[in-house]
Structure formats: C-alpha cells, structure tokens
Protein backbone atom coordinates (compact mmCIF):
# COMPACT_ATOMS: atom_id res chain seq x y z
CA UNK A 1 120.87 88.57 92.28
CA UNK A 2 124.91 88.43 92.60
CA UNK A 3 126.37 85.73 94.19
CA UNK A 4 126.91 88.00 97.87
CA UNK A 5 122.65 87.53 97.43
CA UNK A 6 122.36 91.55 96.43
CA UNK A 7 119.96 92.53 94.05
CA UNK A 8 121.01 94.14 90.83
CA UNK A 9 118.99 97.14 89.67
CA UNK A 10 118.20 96.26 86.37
CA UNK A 11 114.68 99.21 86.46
CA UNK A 12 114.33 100.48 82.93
CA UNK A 13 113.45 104.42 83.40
CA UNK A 14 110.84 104.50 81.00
CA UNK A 15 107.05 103.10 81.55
CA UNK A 16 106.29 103.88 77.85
CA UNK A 17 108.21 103.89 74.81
CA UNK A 18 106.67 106.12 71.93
CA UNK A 19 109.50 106.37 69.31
CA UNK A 20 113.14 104.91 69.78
CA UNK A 21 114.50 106.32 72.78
CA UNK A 22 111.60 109.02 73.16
CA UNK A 23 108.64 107.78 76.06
CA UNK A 24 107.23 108.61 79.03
CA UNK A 25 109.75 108.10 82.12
CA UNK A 26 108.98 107.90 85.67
CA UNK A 27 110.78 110.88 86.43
CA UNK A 28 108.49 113.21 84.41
CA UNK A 29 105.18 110.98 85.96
CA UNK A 30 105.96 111.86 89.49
CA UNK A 31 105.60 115.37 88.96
CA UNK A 32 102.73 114.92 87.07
CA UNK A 33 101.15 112.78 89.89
CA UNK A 34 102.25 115.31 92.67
CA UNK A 35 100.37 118.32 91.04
CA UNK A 36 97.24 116.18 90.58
CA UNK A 37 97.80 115.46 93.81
CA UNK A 38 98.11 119.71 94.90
CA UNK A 39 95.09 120.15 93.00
CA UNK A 40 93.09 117.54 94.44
CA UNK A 41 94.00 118.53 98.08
CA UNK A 42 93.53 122.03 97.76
CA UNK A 43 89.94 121.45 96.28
CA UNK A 44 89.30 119.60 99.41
CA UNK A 45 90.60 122.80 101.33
CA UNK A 46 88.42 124.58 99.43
CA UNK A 47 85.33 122.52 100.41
CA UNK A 48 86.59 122.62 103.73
CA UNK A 49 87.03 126.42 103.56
CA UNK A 50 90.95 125.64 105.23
CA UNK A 51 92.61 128.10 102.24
CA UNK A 52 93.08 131.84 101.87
CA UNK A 53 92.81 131.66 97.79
CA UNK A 54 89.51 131.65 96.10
CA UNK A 55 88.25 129.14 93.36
CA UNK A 56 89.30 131.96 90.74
CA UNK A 57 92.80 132.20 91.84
CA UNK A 58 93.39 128.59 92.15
CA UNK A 59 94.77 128.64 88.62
CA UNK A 60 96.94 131.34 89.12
CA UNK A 61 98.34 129.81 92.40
CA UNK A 62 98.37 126.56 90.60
CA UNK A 63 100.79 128.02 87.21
CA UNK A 64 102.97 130.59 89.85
CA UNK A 65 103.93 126.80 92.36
CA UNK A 66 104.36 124.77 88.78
CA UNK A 67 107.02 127.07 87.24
CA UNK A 68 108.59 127.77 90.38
CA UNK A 69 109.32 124.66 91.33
CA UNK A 70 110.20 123.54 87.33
CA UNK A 71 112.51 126.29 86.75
CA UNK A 72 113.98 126.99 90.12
CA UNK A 73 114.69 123.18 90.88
CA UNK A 74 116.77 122.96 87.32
CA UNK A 75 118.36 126.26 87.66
CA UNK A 76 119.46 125.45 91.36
CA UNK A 77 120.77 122.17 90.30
CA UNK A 78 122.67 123.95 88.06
CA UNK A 79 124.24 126.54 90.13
CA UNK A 80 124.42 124.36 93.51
CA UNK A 81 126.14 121.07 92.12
CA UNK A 82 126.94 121.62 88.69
CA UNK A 83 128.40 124.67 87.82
CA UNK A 84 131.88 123.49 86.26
CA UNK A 85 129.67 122.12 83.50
CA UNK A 86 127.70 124.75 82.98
CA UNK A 87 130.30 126.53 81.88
CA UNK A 88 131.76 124.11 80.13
CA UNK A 89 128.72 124.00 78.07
CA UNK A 90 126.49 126.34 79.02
CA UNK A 91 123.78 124.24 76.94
CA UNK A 92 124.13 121.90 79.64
CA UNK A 93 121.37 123.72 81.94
CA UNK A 94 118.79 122.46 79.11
CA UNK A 95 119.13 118.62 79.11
CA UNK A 96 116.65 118.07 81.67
CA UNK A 97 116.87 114.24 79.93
CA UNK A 98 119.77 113.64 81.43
CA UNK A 99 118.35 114.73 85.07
CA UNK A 100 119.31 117.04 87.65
CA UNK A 101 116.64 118.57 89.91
CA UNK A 102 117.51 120.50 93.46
CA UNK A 103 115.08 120.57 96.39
CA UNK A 104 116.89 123.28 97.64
CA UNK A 105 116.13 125.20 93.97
CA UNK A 106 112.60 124.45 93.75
CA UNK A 107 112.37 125.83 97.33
CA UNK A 108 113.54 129.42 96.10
CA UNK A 109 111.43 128.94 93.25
CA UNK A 110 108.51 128.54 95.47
CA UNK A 111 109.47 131.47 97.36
CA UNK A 112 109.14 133.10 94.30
CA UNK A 113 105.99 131.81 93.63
CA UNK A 114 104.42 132.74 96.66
CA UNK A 115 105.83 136.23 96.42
CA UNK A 116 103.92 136.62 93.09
CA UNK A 117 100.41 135.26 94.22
CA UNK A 118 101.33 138.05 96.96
CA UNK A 119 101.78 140.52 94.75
CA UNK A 120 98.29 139.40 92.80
CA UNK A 121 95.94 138.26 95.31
CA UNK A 122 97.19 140.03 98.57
CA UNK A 123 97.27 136.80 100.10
CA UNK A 124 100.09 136.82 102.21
CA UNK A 125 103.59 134.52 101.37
CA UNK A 126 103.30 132.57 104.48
CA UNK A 127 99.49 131.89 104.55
CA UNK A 128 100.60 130.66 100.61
CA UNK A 129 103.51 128.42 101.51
CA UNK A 130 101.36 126.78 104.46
CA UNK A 131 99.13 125.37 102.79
CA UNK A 132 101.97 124.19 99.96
CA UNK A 133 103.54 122.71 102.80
CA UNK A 134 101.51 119.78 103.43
CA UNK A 135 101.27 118.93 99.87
CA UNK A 136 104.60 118.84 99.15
CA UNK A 137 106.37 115.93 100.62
CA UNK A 138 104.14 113.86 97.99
CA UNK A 139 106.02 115.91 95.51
CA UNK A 140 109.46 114.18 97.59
CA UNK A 141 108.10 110.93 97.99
CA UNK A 142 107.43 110.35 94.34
CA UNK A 143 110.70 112.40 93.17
CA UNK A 144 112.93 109.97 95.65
CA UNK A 145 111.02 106.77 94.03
CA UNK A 146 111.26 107.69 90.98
CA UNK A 147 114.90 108.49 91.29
CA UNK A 148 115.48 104.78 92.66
CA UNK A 149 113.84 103.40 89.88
CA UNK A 150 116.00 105.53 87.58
CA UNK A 151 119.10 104.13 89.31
CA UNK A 152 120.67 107.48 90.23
CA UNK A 153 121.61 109.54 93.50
CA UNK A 154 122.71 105.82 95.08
CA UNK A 155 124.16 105.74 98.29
CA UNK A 156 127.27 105.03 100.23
CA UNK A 157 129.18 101.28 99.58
CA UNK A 158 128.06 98.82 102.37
CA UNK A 159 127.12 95.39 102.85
CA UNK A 160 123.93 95.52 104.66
CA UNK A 161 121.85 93.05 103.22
CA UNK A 162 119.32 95.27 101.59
CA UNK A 163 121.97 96.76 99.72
CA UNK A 164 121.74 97.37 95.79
CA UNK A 165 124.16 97.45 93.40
CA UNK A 166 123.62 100.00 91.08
CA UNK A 167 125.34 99.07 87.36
CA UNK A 168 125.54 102.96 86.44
CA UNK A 169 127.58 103.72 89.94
CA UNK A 170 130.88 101.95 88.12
CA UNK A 171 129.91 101.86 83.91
CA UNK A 172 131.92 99.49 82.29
CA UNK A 173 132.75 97.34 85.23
CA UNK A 174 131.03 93.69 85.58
CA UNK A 175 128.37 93.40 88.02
CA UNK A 176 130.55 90.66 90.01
CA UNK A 177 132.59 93.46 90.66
CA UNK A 178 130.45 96.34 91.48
CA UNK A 179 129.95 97.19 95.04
CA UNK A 180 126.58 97.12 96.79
CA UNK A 181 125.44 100.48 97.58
CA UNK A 182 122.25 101.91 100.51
CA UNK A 183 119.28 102.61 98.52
CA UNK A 184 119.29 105.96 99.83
CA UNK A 185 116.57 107.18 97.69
CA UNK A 186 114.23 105.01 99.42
CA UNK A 187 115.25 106.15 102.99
CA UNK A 188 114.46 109.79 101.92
CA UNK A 189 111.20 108.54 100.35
CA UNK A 190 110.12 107.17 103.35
CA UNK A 191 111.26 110.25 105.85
CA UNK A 192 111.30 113.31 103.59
CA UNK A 193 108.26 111.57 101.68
CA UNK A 194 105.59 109.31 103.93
CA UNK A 195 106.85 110.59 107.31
CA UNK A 196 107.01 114.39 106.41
CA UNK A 197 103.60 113.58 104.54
CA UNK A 198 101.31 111.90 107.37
CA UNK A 199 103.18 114.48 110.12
CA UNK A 200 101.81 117.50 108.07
CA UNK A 201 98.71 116.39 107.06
CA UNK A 202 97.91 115.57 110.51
CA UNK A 203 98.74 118.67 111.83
CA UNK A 204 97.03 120.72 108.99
CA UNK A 205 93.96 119.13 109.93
CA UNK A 206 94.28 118.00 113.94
CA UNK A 207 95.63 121.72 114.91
CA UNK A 208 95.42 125.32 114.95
CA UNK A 209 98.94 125.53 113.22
CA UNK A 210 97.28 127.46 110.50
CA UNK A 211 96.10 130.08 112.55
CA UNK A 212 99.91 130.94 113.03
CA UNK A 213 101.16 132.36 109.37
CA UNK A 214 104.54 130.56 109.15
CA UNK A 215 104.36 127.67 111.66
CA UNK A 216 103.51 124.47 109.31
CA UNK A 217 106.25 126.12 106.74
CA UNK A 218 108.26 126.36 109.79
CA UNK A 219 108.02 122.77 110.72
CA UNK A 220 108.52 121.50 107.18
CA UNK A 221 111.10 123.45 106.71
CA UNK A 222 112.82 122.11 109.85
CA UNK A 223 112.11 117.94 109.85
CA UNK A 224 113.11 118.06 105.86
CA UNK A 225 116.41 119.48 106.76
CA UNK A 226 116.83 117.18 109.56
CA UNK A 227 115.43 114.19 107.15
CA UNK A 228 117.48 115.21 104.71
CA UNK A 229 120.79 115.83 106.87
CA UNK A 230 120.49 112.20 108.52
CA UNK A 231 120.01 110.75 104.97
CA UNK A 232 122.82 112.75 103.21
CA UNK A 233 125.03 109.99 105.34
CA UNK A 234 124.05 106.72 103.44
CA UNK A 235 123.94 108.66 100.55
CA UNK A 236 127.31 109.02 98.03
CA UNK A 237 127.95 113.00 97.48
CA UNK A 238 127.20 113.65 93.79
CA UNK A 239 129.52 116.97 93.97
CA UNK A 240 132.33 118.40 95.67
CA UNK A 241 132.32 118.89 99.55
CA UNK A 242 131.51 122.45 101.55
CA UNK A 243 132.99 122.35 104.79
CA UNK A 244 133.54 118.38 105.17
CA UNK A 245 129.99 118.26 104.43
CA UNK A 246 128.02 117.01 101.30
CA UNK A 247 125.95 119.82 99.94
CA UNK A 248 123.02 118.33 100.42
CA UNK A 249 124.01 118.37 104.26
CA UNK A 250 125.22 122.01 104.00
CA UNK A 251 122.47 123.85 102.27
CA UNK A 252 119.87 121.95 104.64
CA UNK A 253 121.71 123.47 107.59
CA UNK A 254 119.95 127.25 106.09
CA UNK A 255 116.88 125.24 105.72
CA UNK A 256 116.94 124.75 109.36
CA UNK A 257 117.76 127.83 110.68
CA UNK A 258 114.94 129.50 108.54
CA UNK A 259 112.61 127.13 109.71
CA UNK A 260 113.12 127.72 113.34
CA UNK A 261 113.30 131.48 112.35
CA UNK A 262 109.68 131.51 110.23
CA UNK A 263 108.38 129.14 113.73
CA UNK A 264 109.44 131.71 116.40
CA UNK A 265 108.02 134.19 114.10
CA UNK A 266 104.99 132.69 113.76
CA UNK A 267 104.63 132.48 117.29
CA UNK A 268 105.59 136.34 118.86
CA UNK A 269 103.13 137.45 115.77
CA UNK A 270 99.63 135.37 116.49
CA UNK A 271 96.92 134.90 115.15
CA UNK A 272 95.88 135.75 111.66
CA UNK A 273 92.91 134.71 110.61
CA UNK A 274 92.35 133.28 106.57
CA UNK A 275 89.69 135.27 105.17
CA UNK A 276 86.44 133.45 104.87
CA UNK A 277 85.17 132.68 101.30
CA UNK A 278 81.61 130.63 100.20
CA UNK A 279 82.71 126.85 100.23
CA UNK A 280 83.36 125.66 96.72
CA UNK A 281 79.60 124.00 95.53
CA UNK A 282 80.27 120.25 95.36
CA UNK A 283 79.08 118.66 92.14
CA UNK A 284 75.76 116.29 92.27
CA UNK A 285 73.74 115.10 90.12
CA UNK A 286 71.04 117.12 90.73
CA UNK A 287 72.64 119.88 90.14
CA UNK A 288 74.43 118.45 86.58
CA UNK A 289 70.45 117.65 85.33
CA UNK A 290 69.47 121.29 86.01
CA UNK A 291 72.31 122.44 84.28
CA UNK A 292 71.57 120.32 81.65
CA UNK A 293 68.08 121.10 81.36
CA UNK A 294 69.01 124.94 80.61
C-alpha cells in the first residue's frame, strides 16, 4: 500500500520456477485450464447428445480450435497492434514470452478452425462455433486474470479507490510517484468472462438456441463486443488510435455487426436439426472389471 491507501501490484508472473528465469507462468496455465475446461464440457455434450461431432472427431475438433486460436491470436496481435515492430524485427512475432495475444485474432483463427472440421466432418461452421461459444468466455475469464496478475493491459489513471498502481505502467519511476490505474483486466474478467459465461451456458442448456445454426455465436459475438467496447474505456490503449477509438473499441464494432448479421440469419433460416449419434458410454465400474477380466 502507498500512502493515497492504493495497492501496489507487486504479482510475480510465474507460479513455478524450473531453471533461472525459465517456469511455468500464469499466462500459459490459463490456456491450459480453458481447454481442459472445452474438453470436459463437450464430453458432457456428448453424454447429453447436445453436439453435432462424434466421439472420433472430438480430437480432430479439439487440435483444429487449439491451433486456431494459438496461432491466429499471436499472428493478429501482430498485425492489429504491433506491426511497426514487426518490421522492425520481424523475429518479433516469435517472443510469445514477452506476451501479446488478440481476441480479435484467435476469433479468425477459429473461423478457420471451424471451416476445416467443415471441410472433414461435414459438420457445418455454425453448428461448430455454437457449441465453442459457450465454452469460450472461460478461455476470457482466465486470459483477463491472468493478464492482471501479470501486471499488463492496465487501465486508464484514476483515483477510485480500488485503483492499482501498476510499477511496469511508468519503469524507472518510484512507486510514490506512479499513478493509480482501473484494473481493467478484472472488469473484462468479470463481463467478457463470468457474465458472458453463466449467460451462455444458460441459454445452451435452458433454450432451443441450438436449434437455430448461428444464434448462440450470434449472441456471443454481440455481448463480447459490447463487453468489450464498454471496457475499452477504463482501459489505457496499448496502440495507436483508429478513428478516435482504441482498437480494441474499433475492431469490436465488426464483431457486432457480424453478430447481429449470423442472429438474423439464424432466424429467416430455421431449424436445423444436429444429427443424432449413440450417447458416449459413461465409465463404471462394472464395466472397468469386465474389461479387465478379458
């Protein structure tokens, strides 16, 4: 604590240390914990018979959503709010250490994604991305956390009396004399992560959204953007402006507009039903001794 009562963020990155600077960081853990998470929901679709993909091409669903979201959230970050450096050093787009992860890249990625399990299943792109949809604002809620606890993407100056100060917002500068910043990260935890979460689960499950191909990727597409807009002003633009607007704030605004398109769409088309498949067998232990006996 300062003497204006603030709390310094003094959060070391790293839950581990291995070997000198090398460890396990919090970063990497959440999206760890958010695909255990995917898989564990999707096995309880499964049991539930609530997705279009088999037990076989879980996998395959499971590698195509990992890579998208891995390469096209570091390749949009790249692109979208730091492309002066890349080509400054070109090298740059590798240092995944250092951070620098886009939402709005590991969307496309997962457009990708669900194009190829498309292309290799026949299961349709938007019957794909709805039932990603509800999964992923874990994926958000841990990202955002973890970003707090690395002390990065802080907010705006202010002197609520939550407010943080973040040492790495002014290096070199003594803590006395460091501003206190919003904990921004936390505010988009709690909308684009908890709030987004419960809202989609509940209509995943309490609805016949998924009858619709498109709606529930319609409506997550549209309350992240407007999350993410309405937190974009506590939170200090880390690039140049678009418009007056951060680009957090300006990209969303396609976000939107995509949503509400993919949500009309959903609507004029109707129903599609999933195809039915066998529900996956749940494990007992009657079954493990019979196994065991062969």
């Amino acid at each position: 604590m300062t003497e204006t009562g603030h709390w310094v963020h003094n959060l070391d990155p790293k839950l581990i240390y291995i070997w000198g600077d090398i460890g396990v960081s919090y970063y990497g853990l959440a999206y760890v914990l958010a695909f255990v998470f995917g898989i564990a929901m999707h096995r309880l679709y499964l049991r539930k018979n609530r997705s279009p993909l088999t037990l076989e091409q879980e996998e395959l669903g499971l590698y195509a959503v990992v890579l998208g979201v891995l390469l096209g959230a570091r390749i949009g970050y790249v692109i979208l709010y730091a492309l002066p450096e890349f080509f400054e050093r070109p090298w740059f787009i590798f240092e995944v250490w250092h951070g620098g992860m886009s939402f709005h890249g590991g969307f496309i990625g997962v457009v990708f994604a669900c194009w190829y399990i498309y292309r290799r299943t026949g299961v349709t792109m938007l019957q794909f991305s709805d039932i990603i949809a509800p999964i992923a604002p874990m994926g958000l809620l841990l990202g955002r956390v973890a970003n707090f606890i690395n002390g990065e993407l802080w907010g705006r100056v202010t002197d609520v009396w939550w407010a943080v100060i973040f040492p790495r917002s002014a290096m070199g500068v003594p803590v006395e004399m460091i501003a206190p910043r919003h904990p921004s990260q936390l505010y988009e935890a709690f909308l684009e992560g908890v709030m987004l979460l419960l809202y989609m689960q509940l209509r995943f499950w309490k609805s016949d959204a998924t009858r619709y191909p498109g709606k529930i990727t319609g409506e997550f597409m549209i309350l992240y953007a407007v999350f993410r807009i309405f937190c974009e002003y506590f939170r200090e633009p880390d690039a140049s402006l678009i418009f007056g607007m951060s680009r957090g704030t300006f990209y969303s605004v396609f976000i939107v507009a995509m949503g509400v398109f993919f949500w009309v769409r959903a609507y004029k088309r109707g129903e599609v039903p999933y195809p039915v498949h066998e529900p996956a067998p749940a494990k007992t232990k009657q079954n493990s001794k019979k196994k065991s006996k062969k």
